[in-house]
PDB file of N, CA and C in Angstrom:
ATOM      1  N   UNK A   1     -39.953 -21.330 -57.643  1.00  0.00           N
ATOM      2  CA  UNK A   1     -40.436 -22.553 -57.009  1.00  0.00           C
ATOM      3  C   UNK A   1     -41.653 -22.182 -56.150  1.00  0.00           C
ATOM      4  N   UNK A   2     -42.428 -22.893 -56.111  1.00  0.00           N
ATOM      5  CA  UNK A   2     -43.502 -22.859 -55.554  1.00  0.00           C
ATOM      6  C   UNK A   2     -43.820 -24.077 -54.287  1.00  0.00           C
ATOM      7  N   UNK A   3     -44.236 -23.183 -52.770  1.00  0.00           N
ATOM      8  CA  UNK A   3     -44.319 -24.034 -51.884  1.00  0.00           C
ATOM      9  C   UNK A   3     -45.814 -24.658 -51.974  1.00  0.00           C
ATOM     10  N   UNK A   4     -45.804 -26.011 -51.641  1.00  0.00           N
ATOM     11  CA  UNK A   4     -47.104 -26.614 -51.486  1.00  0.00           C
ATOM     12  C   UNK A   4     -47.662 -27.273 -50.241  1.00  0.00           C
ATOM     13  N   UNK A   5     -48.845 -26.850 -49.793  1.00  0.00           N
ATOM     14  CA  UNK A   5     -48.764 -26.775 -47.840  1.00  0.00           C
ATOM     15  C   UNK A   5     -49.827 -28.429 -48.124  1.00  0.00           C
ATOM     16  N   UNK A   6     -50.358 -28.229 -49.007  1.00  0.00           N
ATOM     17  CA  UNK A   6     -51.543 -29.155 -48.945  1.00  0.00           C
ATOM     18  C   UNK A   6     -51.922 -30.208 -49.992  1.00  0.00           C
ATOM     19  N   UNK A   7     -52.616 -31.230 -49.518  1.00  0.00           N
ATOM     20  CA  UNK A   7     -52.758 -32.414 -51.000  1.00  0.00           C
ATOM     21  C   UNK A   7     -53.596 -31.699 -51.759  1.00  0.00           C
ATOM     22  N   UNK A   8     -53.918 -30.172 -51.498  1.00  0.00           N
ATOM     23  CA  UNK A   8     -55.235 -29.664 -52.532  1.00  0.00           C
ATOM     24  C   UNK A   8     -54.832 -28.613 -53.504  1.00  0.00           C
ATOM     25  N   UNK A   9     -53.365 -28.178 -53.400  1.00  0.00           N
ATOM     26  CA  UNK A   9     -52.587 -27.485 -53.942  1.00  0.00           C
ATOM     27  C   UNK A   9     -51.915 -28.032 -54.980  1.00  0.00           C
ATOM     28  N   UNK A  10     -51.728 -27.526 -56.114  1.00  0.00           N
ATOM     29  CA  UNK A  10     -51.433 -28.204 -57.060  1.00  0.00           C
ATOM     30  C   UNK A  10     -50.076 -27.091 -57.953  1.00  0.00           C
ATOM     31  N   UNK A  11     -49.500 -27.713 -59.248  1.00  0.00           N
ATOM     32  CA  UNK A  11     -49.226 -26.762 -59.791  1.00  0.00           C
ATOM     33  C   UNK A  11     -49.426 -25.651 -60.660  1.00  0.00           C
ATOM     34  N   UNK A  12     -48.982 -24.952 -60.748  1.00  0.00           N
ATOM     35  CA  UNK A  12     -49.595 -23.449 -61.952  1.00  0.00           C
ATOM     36  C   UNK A  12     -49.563 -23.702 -63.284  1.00  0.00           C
ATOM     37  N   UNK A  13     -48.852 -24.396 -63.682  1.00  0.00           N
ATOM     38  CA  UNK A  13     -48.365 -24.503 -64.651  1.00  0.00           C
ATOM     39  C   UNK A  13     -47.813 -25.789 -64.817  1.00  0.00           C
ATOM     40  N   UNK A  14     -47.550 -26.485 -66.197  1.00  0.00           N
ATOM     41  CA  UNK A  14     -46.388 -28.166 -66.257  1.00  0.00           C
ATOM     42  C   UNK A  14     -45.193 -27.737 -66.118  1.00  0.00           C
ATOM     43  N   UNK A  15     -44.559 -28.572 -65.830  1.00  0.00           N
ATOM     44  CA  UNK A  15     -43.135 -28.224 -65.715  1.00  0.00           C
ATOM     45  C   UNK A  15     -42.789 -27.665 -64.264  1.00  0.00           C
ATOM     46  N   UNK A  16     -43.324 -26.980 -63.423  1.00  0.00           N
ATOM     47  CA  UNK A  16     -43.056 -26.197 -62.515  1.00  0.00           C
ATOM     48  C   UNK A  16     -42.520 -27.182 -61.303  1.00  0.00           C
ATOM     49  N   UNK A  17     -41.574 -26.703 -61.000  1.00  0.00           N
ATOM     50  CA  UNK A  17     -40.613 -26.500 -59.792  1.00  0.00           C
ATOM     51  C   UNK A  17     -41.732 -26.508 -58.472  1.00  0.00           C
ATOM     52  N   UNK A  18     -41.655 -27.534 -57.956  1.00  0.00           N
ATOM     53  CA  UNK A  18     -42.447 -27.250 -56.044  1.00  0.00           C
ATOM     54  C   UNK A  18     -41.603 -27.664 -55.135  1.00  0.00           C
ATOM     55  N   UNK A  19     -42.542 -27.534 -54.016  1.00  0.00           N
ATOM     56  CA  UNK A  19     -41.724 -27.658 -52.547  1.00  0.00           C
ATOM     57  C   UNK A  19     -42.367 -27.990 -52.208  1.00  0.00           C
ATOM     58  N   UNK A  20     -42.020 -28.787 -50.692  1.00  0.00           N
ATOM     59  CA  UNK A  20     -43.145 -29.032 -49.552  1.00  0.00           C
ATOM     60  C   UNK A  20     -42.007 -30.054 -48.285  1.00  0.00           C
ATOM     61  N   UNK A  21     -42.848 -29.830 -47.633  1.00  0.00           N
ATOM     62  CA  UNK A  21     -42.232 -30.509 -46.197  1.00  0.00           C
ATOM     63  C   UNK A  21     -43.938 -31.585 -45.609  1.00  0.00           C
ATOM     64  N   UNK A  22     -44.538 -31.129 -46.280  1.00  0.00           N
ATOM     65  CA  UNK A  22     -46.286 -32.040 -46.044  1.00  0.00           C
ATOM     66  C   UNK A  22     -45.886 -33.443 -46.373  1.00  0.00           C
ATOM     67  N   UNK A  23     -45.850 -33.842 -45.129  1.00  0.00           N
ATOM     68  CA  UNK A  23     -46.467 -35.558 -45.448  1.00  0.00           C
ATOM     69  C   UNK A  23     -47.063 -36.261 -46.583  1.00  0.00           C
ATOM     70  N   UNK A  24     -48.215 -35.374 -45.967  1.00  0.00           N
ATOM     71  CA  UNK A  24     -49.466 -35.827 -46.800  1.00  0.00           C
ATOM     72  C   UNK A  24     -49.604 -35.231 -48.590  1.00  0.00           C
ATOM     73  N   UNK A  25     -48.786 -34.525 -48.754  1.00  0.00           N
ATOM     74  CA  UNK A  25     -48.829 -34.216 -49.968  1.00  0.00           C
ATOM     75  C   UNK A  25     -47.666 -35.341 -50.721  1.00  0.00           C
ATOM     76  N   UNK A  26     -46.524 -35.315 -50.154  1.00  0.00           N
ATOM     77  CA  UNK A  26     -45.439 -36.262 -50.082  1.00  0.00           C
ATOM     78  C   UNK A  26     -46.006 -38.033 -50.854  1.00  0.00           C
ATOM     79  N   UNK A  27     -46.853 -38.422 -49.978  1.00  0.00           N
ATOM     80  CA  UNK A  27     -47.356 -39.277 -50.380  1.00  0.00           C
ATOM     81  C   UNK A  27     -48.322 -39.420 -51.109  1.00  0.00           C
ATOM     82  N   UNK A  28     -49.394 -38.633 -51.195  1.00  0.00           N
ATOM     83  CA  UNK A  28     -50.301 -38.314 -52.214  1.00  0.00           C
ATOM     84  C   UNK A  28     -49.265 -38.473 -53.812  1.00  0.00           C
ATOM     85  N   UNK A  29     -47.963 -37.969 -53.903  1.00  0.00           N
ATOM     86  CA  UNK A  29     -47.418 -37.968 -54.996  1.00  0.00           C
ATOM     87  C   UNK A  29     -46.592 -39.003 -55.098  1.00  0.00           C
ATOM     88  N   UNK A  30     -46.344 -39.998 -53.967  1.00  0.00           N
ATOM     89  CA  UNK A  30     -45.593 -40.868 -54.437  1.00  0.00           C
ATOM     90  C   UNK A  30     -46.885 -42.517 -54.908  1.00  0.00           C
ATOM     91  N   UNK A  31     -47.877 -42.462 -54.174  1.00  0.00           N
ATOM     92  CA  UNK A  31     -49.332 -42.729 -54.422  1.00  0.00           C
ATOM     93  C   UNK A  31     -49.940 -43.120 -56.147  1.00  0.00           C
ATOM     94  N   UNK A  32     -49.510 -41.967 -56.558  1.00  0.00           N
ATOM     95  CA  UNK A  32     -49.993 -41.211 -58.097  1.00  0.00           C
ATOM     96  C   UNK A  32     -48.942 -42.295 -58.965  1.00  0.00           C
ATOM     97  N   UNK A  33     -47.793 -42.329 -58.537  1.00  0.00           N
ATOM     98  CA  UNK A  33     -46.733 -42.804 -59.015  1.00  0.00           C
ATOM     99  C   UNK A  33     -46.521 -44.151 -58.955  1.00  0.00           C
ATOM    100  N   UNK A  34     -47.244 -44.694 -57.606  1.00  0.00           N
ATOM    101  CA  UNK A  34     -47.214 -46.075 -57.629  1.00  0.00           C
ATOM    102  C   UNK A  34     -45.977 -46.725 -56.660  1.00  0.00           C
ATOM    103  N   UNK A  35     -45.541 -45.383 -56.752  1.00  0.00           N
ATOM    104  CA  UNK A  35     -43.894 -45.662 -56.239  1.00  0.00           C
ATOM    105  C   UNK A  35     -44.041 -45.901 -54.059  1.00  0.00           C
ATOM    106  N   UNK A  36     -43.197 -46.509 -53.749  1.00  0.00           N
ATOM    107  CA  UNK A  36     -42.825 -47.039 -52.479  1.00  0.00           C
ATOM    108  C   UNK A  36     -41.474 -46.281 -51.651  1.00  0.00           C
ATOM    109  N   UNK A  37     -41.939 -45.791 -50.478  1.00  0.00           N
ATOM    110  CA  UNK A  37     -40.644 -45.567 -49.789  1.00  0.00           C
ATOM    111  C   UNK A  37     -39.504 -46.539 -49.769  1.00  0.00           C
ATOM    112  N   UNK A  38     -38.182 -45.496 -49.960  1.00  0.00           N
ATOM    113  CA  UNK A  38     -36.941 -46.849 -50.131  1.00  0.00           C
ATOM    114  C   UNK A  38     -36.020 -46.018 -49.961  1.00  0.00           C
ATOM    115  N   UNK A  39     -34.877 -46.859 -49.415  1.00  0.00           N
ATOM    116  CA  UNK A  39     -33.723 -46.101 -49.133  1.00  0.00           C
ATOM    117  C   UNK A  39     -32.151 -46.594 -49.905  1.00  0.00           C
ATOM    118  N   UNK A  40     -31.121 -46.334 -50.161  1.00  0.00           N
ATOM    119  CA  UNK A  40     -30.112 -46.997 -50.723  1.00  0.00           C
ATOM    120  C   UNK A  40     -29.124 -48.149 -49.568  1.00  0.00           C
ATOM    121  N   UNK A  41     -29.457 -49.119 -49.581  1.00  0.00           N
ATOM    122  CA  UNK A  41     -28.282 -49.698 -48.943  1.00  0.00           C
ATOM    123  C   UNK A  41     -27.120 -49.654 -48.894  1.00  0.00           C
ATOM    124  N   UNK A  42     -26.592 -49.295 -47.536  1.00  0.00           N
ATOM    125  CA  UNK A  42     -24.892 -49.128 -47.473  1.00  0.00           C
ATOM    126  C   UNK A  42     -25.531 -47.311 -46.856  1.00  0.00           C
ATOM    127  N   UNK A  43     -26.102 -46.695 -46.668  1.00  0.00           N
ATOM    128  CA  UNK A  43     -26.333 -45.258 -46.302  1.00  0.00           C
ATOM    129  C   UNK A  43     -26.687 -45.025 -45.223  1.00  0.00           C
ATOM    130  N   UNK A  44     -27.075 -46.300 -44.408  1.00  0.00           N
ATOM    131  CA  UNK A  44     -27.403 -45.871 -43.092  1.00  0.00           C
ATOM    132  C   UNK A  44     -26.899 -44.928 -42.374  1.00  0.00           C
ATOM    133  N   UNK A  45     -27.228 -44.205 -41.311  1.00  0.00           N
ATOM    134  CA  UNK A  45     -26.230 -43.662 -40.274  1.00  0.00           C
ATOM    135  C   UNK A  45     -27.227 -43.315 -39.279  1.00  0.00           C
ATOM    136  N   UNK A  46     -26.385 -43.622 -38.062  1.00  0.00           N
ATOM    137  CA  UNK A  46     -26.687 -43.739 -36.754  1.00  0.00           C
ATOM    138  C   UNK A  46     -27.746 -44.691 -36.547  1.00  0.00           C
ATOM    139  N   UNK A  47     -27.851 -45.587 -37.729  1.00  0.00           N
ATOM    140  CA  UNK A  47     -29.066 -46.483 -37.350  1.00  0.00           C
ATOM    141  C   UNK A  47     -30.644 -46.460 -38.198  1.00  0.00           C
ATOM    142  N   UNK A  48     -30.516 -45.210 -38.419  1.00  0.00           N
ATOM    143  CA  UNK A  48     -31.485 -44.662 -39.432  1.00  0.00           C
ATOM    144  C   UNK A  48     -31.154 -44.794 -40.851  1.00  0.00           C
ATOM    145  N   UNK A  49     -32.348 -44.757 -42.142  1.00  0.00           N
ATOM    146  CA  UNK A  49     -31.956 -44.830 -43.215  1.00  0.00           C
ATOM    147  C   UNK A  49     -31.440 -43.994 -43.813  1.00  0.00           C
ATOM    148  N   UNK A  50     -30.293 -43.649 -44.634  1.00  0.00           N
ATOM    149  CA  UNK A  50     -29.774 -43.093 -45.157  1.00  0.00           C
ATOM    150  C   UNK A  50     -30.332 -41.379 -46.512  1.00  0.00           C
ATOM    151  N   UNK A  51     -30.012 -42.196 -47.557  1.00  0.00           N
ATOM    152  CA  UNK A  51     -30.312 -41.800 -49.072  1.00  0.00           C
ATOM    153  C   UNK A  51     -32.019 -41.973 -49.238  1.00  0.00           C
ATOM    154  N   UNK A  52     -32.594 -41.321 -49.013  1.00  0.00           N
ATOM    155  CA  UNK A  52     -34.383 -41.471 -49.101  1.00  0.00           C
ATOM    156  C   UNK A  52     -34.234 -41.140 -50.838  1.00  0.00           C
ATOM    157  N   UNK A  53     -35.240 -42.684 -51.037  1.00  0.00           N
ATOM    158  CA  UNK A  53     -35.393 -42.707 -52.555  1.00  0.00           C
ATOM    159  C   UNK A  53     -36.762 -43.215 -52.549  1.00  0.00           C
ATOM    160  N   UNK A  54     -37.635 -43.286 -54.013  1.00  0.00           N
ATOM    161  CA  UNK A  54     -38.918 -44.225 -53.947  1.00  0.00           C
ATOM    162  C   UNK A  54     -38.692 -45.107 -55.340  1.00  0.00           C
ATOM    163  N   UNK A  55     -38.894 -46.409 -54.643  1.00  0.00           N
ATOM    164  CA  UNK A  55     -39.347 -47.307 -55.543  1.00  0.00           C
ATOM    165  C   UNK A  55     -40.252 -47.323 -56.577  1.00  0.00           C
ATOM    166  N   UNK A  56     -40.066 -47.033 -57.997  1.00  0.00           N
ATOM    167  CA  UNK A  56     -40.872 -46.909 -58.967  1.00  0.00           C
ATOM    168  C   UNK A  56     -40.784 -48.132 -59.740  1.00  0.00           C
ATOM    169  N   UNK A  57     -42.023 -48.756 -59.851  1.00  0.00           N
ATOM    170  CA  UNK A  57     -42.467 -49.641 -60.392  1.00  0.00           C
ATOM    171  C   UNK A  57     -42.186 -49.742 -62.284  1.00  0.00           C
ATOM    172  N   UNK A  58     -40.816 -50.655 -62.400  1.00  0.00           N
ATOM    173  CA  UNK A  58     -40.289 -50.800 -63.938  1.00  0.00           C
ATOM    174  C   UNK A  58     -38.911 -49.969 -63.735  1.00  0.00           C
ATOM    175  N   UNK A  59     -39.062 -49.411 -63.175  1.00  0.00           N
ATOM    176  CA  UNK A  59     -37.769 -48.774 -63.146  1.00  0.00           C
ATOM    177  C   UNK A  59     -36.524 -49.298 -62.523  1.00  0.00           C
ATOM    178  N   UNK A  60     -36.355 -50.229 -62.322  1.00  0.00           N
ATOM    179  CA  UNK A  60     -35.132 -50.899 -61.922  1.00  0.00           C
ATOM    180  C   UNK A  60     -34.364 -50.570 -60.437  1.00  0.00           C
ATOM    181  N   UNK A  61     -35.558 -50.995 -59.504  1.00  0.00           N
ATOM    182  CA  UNK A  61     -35.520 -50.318 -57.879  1.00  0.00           C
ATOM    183  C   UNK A  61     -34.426 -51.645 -57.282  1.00  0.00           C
ATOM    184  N   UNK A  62     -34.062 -52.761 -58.013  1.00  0.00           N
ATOM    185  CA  UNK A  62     -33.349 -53.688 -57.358  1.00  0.00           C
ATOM    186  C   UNK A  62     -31.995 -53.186 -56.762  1.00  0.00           C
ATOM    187  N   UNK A  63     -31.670 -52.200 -56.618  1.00  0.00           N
ATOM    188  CA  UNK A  63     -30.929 -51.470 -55.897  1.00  0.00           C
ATOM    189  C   UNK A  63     -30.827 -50.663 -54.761  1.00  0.00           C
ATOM    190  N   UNK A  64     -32.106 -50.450 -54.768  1.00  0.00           N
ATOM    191  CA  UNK A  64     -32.608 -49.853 -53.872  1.00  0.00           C
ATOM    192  C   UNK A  64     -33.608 -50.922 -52.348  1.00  0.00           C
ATOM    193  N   UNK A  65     -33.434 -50.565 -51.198  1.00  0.00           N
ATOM    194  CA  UNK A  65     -34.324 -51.023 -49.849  1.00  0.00           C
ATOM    195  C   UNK A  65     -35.486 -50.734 -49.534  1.00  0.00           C
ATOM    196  N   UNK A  66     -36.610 -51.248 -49.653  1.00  0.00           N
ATOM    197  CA  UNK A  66     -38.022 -50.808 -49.231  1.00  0.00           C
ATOM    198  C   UNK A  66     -38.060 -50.497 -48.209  1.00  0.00           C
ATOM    199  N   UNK A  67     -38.733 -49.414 -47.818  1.00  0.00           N
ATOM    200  CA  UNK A  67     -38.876 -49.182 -46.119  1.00  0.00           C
ATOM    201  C   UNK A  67     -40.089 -48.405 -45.801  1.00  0.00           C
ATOM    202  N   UNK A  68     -40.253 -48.537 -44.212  1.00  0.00           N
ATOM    203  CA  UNK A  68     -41.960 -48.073 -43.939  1.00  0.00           C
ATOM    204  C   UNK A  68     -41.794 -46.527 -44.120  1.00  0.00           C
ATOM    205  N   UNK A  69     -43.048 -46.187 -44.132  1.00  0.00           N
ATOM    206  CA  UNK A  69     -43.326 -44.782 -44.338  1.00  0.00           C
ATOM    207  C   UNK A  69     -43.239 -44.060 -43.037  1.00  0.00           C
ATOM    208  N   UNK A  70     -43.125 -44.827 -41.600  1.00  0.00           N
ATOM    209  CA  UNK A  70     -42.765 -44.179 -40.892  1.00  0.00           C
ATOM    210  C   UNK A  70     -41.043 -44.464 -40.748  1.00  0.00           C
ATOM    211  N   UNK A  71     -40.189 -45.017 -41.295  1.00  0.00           N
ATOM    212  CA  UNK A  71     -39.197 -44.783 -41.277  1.00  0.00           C
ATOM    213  C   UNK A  71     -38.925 -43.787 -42.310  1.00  0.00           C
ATOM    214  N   UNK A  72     -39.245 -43.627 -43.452  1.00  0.00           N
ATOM    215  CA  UNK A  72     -38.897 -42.909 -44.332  1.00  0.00           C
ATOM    216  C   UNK A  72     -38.991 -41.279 -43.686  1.00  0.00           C
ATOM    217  N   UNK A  73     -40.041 -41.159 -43.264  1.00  0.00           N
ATOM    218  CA  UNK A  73     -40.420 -39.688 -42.973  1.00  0.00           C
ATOM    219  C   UNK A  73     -39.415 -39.562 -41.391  1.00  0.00           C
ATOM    220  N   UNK A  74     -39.262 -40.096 -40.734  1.00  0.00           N
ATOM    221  CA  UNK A  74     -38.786 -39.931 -39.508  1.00  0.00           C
ATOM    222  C   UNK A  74     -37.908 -39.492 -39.802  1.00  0.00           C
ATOM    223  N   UNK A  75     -36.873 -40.501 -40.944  1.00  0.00           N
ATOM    224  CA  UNK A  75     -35.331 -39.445 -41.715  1.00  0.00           C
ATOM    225  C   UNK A  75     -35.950 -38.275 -42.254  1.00  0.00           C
ATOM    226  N   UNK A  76     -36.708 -38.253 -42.658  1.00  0.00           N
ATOM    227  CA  UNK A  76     -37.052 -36.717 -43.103  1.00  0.00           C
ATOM    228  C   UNK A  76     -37.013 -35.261 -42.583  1.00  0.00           C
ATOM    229  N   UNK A  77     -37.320 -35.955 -41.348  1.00  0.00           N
ATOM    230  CA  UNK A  77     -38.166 -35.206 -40.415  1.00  0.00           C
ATOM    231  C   UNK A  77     -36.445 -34.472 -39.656  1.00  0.00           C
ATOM    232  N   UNK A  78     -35.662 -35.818 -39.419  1.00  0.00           N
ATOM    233  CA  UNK A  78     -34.659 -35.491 -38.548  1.00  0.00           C
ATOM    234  C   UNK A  78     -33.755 -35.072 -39.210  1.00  0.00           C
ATOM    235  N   UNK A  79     -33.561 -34.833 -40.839  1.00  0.00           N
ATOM    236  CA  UNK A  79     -32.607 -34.327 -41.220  1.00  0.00           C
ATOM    237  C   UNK A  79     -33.235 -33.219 -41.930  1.00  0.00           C
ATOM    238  N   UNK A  80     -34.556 -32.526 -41.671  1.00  0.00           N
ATOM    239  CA  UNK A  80     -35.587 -31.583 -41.961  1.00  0.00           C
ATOM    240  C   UNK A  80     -35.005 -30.970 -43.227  1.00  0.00           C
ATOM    241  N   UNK A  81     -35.469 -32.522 -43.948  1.00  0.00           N
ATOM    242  CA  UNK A  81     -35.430 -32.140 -45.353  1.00  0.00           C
ATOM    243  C   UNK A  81     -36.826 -31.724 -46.024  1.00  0.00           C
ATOM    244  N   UNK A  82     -36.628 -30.891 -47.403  1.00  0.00           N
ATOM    245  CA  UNK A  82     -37.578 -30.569 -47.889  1.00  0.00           C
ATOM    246  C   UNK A  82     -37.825 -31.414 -49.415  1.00  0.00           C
ATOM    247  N   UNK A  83     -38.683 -31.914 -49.617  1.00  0.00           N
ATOM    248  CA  UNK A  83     -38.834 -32.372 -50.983  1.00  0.00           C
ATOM    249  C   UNK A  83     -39.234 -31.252 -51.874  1.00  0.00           C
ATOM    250  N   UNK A  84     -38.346 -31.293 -53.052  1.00  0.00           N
ATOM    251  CA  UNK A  84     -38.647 -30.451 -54.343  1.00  0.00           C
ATOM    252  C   UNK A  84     -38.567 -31.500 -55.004  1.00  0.00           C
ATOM    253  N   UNK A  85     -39.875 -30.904 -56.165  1.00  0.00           N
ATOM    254  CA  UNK A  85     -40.382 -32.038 -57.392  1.00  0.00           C
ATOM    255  C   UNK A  85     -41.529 -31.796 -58.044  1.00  0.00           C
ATOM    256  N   UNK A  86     -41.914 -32.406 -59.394  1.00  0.00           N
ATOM    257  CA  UNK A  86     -42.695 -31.854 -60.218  1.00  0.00           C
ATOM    258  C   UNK A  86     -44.186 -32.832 -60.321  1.00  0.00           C
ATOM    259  N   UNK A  87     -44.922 -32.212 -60.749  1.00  0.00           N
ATOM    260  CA  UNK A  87     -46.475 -32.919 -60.817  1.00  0.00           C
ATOM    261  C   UNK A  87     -46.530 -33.192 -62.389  1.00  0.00           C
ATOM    262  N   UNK A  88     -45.752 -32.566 -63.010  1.00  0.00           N
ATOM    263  CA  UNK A  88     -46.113 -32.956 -64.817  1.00  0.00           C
ATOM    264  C   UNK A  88     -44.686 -32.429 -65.457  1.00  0.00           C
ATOM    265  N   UNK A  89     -44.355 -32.797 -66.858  1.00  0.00           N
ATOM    266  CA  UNK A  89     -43.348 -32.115 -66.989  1.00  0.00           C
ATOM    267  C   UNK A  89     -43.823 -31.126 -68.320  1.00  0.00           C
ATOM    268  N   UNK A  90     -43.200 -30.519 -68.735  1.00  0.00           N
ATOM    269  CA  UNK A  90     -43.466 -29.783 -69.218  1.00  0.00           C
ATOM    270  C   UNK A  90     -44.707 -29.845 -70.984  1.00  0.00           C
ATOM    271  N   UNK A  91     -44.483 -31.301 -70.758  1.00  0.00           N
ATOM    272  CA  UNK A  91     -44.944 -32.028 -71.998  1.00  0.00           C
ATOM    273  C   UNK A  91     -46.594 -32.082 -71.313  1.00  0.00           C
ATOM    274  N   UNK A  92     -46.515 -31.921 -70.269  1.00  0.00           N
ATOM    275  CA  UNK A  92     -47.989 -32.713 -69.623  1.00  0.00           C
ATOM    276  C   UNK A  92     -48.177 -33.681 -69.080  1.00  0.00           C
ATOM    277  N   UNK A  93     -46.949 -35.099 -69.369  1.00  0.00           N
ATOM    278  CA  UNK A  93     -46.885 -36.073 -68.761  1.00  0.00           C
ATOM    279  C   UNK A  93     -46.855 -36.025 -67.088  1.00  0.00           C
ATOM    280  N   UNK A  94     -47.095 -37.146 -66.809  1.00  0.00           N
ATOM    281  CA  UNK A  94     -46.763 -37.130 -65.470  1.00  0.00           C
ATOM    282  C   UNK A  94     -45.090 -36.934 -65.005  1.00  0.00           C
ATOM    283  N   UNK A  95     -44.828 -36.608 -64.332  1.00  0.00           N
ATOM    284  CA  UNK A  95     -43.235 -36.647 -63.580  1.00  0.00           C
ATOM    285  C   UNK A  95     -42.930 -37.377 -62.806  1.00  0.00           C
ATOM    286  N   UNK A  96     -41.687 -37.757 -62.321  1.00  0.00           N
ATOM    287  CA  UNK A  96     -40.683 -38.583 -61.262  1.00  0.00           C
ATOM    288  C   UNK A  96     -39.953 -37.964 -60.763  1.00  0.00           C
ATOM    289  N   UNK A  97     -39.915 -36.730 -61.358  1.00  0.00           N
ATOM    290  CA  UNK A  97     -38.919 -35.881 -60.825  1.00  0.00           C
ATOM    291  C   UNK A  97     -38.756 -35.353 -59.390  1.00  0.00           C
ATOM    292  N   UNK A  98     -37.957 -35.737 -58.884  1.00  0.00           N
ATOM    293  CA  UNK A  98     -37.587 -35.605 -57.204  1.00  0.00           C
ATOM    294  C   UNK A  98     -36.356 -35.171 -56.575  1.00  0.00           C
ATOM    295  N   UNK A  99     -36.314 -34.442 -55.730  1.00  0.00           N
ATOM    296  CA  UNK A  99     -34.673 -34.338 -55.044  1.00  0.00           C
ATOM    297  C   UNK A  99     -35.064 -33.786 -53.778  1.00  0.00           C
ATOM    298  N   UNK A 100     -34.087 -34.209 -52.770  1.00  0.00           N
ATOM    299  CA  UNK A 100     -34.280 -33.478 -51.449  1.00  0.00           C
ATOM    300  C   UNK A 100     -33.199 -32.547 -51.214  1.00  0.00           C
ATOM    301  N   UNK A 101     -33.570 -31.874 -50.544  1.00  0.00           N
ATOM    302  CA  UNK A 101     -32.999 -30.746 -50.262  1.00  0.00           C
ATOM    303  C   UNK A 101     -32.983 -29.990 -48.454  1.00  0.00           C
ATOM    304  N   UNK A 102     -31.807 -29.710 -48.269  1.00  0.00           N
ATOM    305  CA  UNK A 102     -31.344 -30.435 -46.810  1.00  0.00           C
ATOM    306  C   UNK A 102     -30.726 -28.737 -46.308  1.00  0.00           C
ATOM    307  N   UNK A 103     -31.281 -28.410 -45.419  1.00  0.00           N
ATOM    308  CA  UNK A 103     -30.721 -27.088 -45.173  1.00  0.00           C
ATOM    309  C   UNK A 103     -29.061 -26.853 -44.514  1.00  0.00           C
ATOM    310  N   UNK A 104     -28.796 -28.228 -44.178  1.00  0.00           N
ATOM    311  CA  UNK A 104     -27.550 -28.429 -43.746  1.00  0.00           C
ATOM    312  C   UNK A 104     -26.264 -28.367 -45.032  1.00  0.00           C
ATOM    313  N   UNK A 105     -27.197 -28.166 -46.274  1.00  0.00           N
ATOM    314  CA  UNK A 105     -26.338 -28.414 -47.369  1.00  0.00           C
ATOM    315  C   UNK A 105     -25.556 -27.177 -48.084  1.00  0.00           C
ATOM    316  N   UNK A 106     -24.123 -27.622 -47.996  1.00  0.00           N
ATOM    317  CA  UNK A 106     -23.280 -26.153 -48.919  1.00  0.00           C
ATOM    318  C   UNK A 106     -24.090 -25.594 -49.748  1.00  0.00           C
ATOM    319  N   UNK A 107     -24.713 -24.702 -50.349  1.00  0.00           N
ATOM    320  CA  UNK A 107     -25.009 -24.065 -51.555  1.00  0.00           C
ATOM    321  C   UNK A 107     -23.524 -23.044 -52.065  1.00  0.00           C
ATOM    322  N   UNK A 108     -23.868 -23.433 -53.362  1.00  0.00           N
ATOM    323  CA  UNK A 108     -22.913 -22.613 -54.208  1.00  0.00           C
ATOM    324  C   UNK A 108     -22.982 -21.066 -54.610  1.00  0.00           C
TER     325      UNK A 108
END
């Protein structure tokens, strides 16, 4: 996996595995995508949004809660998660591929 500090950093290769905790790269890729900060309803806790997801346009987000980008990142921030996710997949296409990843979390 490869960490990415900056919107000017890109990947090595399609398919490849990244990281980042950057804002600004964060959105630069959700931007590309079209896609909108959103969270799952019913996930709240303590008041804050829950399940950080993005709204992708066709993809069937009616399940999902729109929310500002400073709420989105604030959960981010406070549960100092890291986004891993791809810029192309291995085909060349673009990707959606996303997951957060939470240092508070069991690993196996």
């Amino acid at each position: 996996m490869k960490w990415i500090n900056t919107p000017n950093e890109h990947e090595d290769h399609w398919g490849q595995a990244l990281a980042t905790r950057n804002h600004e790269v964060i959105k630069k890729w959700a931007a590309q995508r079209q896609a909108t900060p959103a969270t799952v309803p019913g996930t709240e806790h303590e008041g804050r949004p829950g399940v950080l997801r993005f709204n992708f346009p066709g993809y069937g987000g009616q399940s999902l809660q729109e929310i500002s980008w400073d709420d989105w990142f604030r959960t981010f921030e406070t549960r100092q998660l890291t986004f891993i996710y791809q810029e192309h997949l291995k085909n060349g296409r673009l990707s959606n591929f996303f997951k957060m990843d939470s240092p508070y979390r069991e690993h196996e």
